[in-house]
Structures are given as C-alpha cells and as structure tokens.
Protein backbone atom coordinates (compact mmCIF):
# COMPACT_ATOMS: atom_id res chain seq x y z
CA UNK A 1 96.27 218.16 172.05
CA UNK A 2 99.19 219.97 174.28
CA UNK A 3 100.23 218.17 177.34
CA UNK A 4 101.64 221.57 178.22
CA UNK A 5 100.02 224.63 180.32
CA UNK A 6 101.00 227.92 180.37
CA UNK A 7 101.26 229.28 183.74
CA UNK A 8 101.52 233.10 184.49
CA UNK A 9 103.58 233.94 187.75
CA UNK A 10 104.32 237.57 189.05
CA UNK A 11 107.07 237.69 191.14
CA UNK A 12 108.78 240.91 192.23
CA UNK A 13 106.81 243.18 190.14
CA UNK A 14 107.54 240.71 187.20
CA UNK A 15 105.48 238.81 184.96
CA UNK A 16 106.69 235.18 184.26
CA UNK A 17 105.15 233.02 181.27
CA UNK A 18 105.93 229.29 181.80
CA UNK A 19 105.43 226.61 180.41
CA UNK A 20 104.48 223.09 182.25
CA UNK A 21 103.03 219.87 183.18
CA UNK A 22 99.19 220.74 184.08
CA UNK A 23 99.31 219.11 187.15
CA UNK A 24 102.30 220.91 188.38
CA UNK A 25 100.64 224.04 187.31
CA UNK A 26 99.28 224.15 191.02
CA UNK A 27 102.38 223.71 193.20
CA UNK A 28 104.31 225.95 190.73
CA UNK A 29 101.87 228.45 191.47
CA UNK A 30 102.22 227.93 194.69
CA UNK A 31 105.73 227.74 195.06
CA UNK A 32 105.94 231.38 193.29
CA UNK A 33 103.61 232.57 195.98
CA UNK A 34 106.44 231.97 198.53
CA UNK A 35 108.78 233.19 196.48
CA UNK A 36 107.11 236.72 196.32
CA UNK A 37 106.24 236.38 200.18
CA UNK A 38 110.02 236.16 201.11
CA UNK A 39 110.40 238.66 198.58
CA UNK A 40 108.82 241.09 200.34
CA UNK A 41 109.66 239.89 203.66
CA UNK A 42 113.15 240.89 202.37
CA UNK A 43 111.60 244.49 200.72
CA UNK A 44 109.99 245.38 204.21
CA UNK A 45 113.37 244.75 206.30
CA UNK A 46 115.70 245.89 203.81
CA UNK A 47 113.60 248.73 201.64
CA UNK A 48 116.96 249.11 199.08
CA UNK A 49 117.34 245.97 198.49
CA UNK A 50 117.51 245.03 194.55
CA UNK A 51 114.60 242.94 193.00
CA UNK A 52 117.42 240.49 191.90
CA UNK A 53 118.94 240.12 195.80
CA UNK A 54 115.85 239.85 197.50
CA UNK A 55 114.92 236.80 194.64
CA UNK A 56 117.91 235.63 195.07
CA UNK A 57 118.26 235.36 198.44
CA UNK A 58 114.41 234.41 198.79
CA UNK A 59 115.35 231.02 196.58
CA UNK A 60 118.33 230.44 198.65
CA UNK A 61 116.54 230.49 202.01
CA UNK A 62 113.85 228.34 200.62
CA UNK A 63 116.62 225.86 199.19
CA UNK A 64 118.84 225.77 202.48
CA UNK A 65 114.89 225.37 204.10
CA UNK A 66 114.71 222.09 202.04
CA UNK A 67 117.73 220.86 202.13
CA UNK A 68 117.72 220.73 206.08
CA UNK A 69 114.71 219.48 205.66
CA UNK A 70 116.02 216.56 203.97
CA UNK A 71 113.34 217.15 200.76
CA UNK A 72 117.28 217.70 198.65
CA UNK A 73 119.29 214.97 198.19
CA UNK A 74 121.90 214.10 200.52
CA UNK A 75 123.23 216.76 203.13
CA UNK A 76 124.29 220.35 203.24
CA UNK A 77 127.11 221.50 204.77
CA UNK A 78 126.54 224.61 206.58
CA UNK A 79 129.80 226.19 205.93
CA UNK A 80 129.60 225.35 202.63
CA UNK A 81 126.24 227.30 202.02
CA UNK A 82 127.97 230.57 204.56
CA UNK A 83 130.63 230.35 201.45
CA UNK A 84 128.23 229.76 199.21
CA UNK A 85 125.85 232.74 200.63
CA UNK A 86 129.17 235.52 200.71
CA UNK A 87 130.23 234.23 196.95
CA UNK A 88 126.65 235.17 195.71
CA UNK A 89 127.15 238.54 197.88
CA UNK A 90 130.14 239.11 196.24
CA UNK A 91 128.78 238.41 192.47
CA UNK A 92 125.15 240.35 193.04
CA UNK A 93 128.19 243.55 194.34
CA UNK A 94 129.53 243.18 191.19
CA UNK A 95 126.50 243.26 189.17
CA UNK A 96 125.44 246.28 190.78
CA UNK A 97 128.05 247.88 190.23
CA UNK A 98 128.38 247.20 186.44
CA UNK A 99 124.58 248.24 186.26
CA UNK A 100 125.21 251.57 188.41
CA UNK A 101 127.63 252.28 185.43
C-alpha cells in the first residue's frame, strides 16, 4: 500500500503530475488554484507577459503575502524583497532573451 497520491495540477496552461501526502492532496490543490488565479490576474493586466513571469511573480506575491503575514518564519525585509523582486526581473530579461535567440 502507497502512502503517496498523485495529484494533477494545471497551472498556466500546464499540466503538473505530483506526487504527495494524501491529506495534503487538498490544500495543494488548492494552493495551485491561487496560483493560476494570480496567474491570470497577471495575463489580464499585462496580456504579454511570459507564462514563466506571471508564475513567477504569482509565487512571489503569494510568498511576500505570507511572510507579512507572519505564516514564514521570522521577518522580511522589504527592501530586501524590492532587491530581491528587480534581481528576478533582471534574470527572467535574460532568459528571454536567450529564448528569443
């Protein structure tokens, strides 16, 4: 007997087999739900915007939401995510750039 689950996700127009705990099969659901919500929140605002920014940027939001939040451990320094936020700008530039190639 498996004390594994496979759970299917689609986020961003992409399927995602995972594998996990069958009672977090619920809340992982869930949590890829709000993923693809801010996904498209993103896709409606910004209609260019790459499936890899928009998921990107969606899990950032929802990590600075929690970490201000207090659900992360300790504290997050604002400027430190702004940094953080412009690196990942930088490095999603470059990627787009290699794949416009």
């Amino acid at each position: 007997m498996s004390d594994k689950e496979t759970v299917n996700l689609r986020i961003a127009g992409k399927d995602h087999a995972l594998s996990c705990d069958p009672n977090d099969a619920p809340g992982l659901a869930a949590a890829a739900q709000e993923v693809e919500r801010r996904v498209q929140k993103l896709r409606e605002a910004q209609p260019q915007i790459s499936s890899e920014r928009a998921i990107t940027l969606a899990a950032l939001d929802i990590a600075f939401e929690s970490a201000k939040g207090g659900k992360l451990g300790g504290g997050v320094d604002s400027g430190k995510v702004e940094q953080l936020n412009r690196r990942l700008d930088e490095a999603l530039d470059r990627l787009q750039g290699a794949l416009d190639l």
